[in-house]
C-alpha atoms as a PDB file:
ATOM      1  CA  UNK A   1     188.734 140.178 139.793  1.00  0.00           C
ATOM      2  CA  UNK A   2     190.832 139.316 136.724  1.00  0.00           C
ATOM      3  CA  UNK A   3     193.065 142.258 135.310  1.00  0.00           C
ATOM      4  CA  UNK A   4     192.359 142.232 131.702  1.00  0.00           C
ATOM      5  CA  UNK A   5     195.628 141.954 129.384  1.00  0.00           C
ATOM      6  CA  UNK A   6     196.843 142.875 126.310  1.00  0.00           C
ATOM      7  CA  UNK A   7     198.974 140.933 123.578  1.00  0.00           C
ATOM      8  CA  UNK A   8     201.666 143.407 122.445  1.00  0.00           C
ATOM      9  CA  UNK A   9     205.571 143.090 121.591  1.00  0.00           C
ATOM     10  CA  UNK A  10     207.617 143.129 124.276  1.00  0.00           C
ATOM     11  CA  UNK A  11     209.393 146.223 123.522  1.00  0.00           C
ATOM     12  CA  UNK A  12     206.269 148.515 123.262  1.00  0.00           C
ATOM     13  CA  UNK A  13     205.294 147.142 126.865  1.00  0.00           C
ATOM     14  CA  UNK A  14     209.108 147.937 127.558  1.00  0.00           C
ATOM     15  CA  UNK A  15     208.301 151.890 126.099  1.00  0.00           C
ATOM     16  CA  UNK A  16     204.893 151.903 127.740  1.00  0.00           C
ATOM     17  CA  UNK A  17     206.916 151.064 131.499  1.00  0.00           C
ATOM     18  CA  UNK A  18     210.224 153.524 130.492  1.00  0.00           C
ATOM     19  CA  UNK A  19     212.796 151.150 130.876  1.00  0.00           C
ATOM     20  CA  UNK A  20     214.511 148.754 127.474  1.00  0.00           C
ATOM     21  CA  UNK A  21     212.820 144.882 126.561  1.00  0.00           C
ATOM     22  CA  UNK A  22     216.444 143.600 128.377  1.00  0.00           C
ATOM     23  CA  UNK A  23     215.384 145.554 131.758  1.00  0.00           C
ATOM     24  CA  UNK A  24     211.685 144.083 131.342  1.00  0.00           C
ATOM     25  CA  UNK A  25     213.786 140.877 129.962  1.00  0.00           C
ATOM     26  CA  UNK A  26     216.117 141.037 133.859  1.00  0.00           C
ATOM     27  CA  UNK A  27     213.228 141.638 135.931  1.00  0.00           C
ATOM     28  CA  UNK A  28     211.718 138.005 134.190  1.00  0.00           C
ATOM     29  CA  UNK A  29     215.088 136.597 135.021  1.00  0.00           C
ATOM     30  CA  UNK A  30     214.986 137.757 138.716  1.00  0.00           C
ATOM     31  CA  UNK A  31     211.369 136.960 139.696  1.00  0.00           C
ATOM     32  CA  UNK A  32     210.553 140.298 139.665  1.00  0.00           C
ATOM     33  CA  UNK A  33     207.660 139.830 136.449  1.00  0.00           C
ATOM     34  CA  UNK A  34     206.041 137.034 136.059  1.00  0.00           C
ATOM     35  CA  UNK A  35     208.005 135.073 132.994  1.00  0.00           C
ATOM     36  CA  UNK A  36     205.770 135.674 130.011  1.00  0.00           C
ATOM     37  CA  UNK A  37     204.949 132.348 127.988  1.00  0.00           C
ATOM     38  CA  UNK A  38     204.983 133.908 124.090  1.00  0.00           C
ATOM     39  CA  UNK A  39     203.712 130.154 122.549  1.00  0.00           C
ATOM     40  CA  UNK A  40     205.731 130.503 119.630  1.00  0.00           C
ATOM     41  CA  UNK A  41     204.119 134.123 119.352  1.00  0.00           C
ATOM     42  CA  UNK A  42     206.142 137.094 118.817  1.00  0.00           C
ATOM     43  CA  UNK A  43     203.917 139.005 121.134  1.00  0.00           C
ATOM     44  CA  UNK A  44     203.378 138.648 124.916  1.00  0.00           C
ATOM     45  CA  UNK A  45     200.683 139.331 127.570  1.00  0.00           C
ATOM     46  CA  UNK A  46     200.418 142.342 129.803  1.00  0.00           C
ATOM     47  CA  UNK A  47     198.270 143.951 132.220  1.00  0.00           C
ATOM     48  CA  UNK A  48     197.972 147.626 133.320  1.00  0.00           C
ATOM     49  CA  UNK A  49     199.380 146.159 136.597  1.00  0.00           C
ATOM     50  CA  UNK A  50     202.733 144.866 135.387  1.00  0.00           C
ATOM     51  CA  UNK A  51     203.331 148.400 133.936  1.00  0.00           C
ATOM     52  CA  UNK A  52     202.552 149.395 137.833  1.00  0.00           C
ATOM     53  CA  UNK A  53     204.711 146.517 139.027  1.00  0.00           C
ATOM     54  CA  UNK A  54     207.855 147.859 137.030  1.00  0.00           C
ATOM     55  CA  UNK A  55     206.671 151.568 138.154  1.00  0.00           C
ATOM     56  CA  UNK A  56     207.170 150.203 141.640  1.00  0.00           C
ATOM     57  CA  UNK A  57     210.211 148.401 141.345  1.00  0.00           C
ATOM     58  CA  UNK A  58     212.036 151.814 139.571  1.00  0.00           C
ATOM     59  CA  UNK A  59     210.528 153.760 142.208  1.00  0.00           C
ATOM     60  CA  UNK A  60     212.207 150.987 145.172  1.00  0.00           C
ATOM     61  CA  UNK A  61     215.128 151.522 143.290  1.00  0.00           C
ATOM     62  CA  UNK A  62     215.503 155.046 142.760  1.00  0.00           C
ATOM     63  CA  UNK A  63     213.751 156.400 146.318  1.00  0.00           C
ATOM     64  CA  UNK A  64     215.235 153.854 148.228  1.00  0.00           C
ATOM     65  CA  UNK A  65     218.563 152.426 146.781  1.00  0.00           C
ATOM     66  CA  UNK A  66     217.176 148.633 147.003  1.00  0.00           C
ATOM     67  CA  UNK A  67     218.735 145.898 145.492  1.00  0.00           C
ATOM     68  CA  UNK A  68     216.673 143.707 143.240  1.00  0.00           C
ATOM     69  CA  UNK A  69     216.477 141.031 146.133  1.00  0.00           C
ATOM     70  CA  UNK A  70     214.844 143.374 148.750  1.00  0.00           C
ATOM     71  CA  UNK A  71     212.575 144.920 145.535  1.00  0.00           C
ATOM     72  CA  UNK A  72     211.354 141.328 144.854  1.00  0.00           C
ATOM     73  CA  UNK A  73     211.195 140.416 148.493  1.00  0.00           C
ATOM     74  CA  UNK A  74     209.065 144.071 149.306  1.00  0.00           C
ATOM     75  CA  UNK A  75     207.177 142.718 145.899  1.00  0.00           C
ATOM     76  CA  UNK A  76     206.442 138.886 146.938  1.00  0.00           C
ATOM     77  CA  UNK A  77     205.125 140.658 150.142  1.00  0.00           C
ATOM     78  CA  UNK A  78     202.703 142.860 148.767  1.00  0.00           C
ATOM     79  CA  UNK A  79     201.463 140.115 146.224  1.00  0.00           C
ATOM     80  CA  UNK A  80     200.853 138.383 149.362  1.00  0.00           C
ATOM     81  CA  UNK A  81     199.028 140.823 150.854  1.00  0.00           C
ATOM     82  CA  UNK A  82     196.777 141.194 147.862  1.00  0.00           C
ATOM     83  CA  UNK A  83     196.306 137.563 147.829  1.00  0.00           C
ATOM     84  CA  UNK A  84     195.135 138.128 151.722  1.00  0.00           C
ATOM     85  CA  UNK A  85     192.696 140.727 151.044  1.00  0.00           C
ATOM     86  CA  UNK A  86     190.327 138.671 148.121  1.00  0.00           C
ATOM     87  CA  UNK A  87     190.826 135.795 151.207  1.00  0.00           C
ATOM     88  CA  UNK A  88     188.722 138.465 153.339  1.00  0.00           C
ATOM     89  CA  UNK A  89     186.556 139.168 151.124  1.00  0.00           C
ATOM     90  CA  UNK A  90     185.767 135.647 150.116  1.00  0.00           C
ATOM     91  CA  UNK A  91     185.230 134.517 153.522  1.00  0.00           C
ATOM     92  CA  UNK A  92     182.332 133.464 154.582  1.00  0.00           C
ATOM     93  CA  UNK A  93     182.632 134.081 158.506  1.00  0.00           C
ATOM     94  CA  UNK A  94     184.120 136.948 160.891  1.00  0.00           C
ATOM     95  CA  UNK A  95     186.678 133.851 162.291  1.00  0.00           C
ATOM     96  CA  UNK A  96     188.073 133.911 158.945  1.00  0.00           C
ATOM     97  CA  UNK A  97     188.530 137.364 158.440  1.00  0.00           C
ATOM     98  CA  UNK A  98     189.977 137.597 161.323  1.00  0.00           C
ATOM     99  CA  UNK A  99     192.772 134.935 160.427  1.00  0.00           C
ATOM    100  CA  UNK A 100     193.530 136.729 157.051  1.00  0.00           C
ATOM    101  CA  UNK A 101     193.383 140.234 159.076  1.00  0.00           C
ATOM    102  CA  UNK A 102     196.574 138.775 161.068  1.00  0.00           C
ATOM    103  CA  UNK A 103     197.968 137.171 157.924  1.00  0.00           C
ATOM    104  CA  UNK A 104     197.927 140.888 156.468  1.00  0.00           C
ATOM    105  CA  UNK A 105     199.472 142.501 159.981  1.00  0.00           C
ATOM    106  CA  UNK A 106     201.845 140.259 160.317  1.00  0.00           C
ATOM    107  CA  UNK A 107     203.339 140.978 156.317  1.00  0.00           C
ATOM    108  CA  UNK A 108     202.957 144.638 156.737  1.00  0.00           C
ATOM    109  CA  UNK A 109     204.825 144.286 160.004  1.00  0.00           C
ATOM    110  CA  UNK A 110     207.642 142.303 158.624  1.00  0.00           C
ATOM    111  CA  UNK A 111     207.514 145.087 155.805  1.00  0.00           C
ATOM    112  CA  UNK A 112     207.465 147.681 157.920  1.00  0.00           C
ATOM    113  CA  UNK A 113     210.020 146.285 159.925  1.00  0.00           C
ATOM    114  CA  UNK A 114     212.749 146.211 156.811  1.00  0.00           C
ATOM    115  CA  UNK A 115     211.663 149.951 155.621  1.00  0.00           C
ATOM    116  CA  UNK A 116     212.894 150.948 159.645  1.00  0.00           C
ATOM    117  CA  UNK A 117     215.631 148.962 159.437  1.00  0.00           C
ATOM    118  CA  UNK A 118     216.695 150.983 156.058  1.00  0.00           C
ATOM    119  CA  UNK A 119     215.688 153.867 157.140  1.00  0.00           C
ATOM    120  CA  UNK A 120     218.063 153.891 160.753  1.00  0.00           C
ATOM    121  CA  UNK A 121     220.959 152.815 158.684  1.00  0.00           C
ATOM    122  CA  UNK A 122     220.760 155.335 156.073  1.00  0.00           C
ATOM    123  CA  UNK A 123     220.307 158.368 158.717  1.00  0.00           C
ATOM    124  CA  UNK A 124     223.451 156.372 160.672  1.00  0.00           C
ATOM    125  CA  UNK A 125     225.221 157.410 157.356  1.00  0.00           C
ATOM    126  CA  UNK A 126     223.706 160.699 156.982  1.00  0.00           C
ATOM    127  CA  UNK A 127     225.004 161.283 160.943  1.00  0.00           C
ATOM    128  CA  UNK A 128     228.510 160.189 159.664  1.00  0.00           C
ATOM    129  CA  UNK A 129     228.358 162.003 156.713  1.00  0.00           C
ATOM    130  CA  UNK A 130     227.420 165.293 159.027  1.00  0.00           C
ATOM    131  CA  UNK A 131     230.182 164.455 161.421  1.00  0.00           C
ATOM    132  CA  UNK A 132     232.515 164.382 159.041  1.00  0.00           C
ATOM    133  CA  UNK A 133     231.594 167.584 156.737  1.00  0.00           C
ATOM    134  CA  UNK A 134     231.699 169.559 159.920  1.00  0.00           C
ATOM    135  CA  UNK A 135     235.649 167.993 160.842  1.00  0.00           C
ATOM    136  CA  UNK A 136     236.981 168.939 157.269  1.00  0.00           C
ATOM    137  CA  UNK A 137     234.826 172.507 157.396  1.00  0.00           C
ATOM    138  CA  UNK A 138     237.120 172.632 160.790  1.00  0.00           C
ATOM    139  CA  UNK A 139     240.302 171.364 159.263  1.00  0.00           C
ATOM    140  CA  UNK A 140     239.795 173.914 156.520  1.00  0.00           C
ATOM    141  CA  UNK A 141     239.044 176.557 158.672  1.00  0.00           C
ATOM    142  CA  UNK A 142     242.604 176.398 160.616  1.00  0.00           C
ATOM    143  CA  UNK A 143     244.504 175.665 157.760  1.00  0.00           C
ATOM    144  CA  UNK A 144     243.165 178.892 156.531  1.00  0.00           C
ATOM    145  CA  UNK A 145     243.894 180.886 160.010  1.00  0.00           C
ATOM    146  CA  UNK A 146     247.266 179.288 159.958  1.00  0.00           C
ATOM    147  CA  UNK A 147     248.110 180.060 156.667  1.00  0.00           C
ATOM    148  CA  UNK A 148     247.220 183.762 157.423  1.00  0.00           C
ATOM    149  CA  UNK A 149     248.845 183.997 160.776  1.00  0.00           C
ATOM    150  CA  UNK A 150     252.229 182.642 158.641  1.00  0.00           C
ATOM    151  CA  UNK A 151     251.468 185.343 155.786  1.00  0.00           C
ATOM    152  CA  UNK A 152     251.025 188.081 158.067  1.00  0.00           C
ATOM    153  CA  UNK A 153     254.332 186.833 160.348  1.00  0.00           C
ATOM    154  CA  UNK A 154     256.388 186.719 157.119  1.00  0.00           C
ATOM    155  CA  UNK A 155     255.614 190.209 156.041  1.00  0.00           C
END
């Protein structure tokens, strides 16, 4: 199934996604898009599904704090996986299938394994973060009962 493209400058595509042409121009850079050959054209090609691509890759970055190496790693995975599923359904017997089925549950596991991974260090922070909100709440607390008890005693 071929995603159907359209020629347009790269700054409308850059409007289109929400971000600038340098952003679109970065994620190129990083192996995040796929580099756009412009054949001495002023114009470039894109699909509905690189606008989704650099949805996704805001969306890693703002929900999730991700640098642009995990984003393309998370991204080279799911191309991957997409890859895997017209495999299955180009196979022509259940043995197959059932090879590309692993292929696919072995990615999402490794993917899976990296959001858990993000996940127990960020509530480690959060946990720190708790701890030490309730200290200075506490250390605030008797410097305001001492500073009363030393009001009161002066009066």
């Amino acid at each position: 199934m071929q995603e159907s493209t359209t020629r347009i400058r790269i700054g409308d595509f850059a409007a289109a996604c929400g971000v600038t042409p340098r952003t679109i121009r970065f994620y190129e850079e990083r192996g995040l898009l796929p580099l756009q050959d412009r054949k001495e054209q002023v114009t470039r090609s894109y699909s509905a599904e690189l606008v989704n691509r650099v949805e996704r890759i805001q969306q890693l970055q703002s929900l999730l704090g991700w640098s642009l190496e995990d984003i393309r790693q998370v991204l080279v995975l799911e191309d991957q996986v997409a890859t895997l599923r017209q495999q299955y359904y180009d196979a022509e017997s259940i043995h197959d299938r059932q090879h590309v089925l692993q292929k696919a549950i072995d990615l999402t596991a490794e993917q899976l394994t990296r959001v858990k991974q993000r996940m127990t260090g960020l509530m480690n922070l959060q946990c720190d973060l708790e701890d030490k909100l309730v200290r200075y709440q506490t250390l605030r607390d008797n410097v305001e009962s001492s500073s009363t008890m030393k009001d009161g005693a002066d009066e």
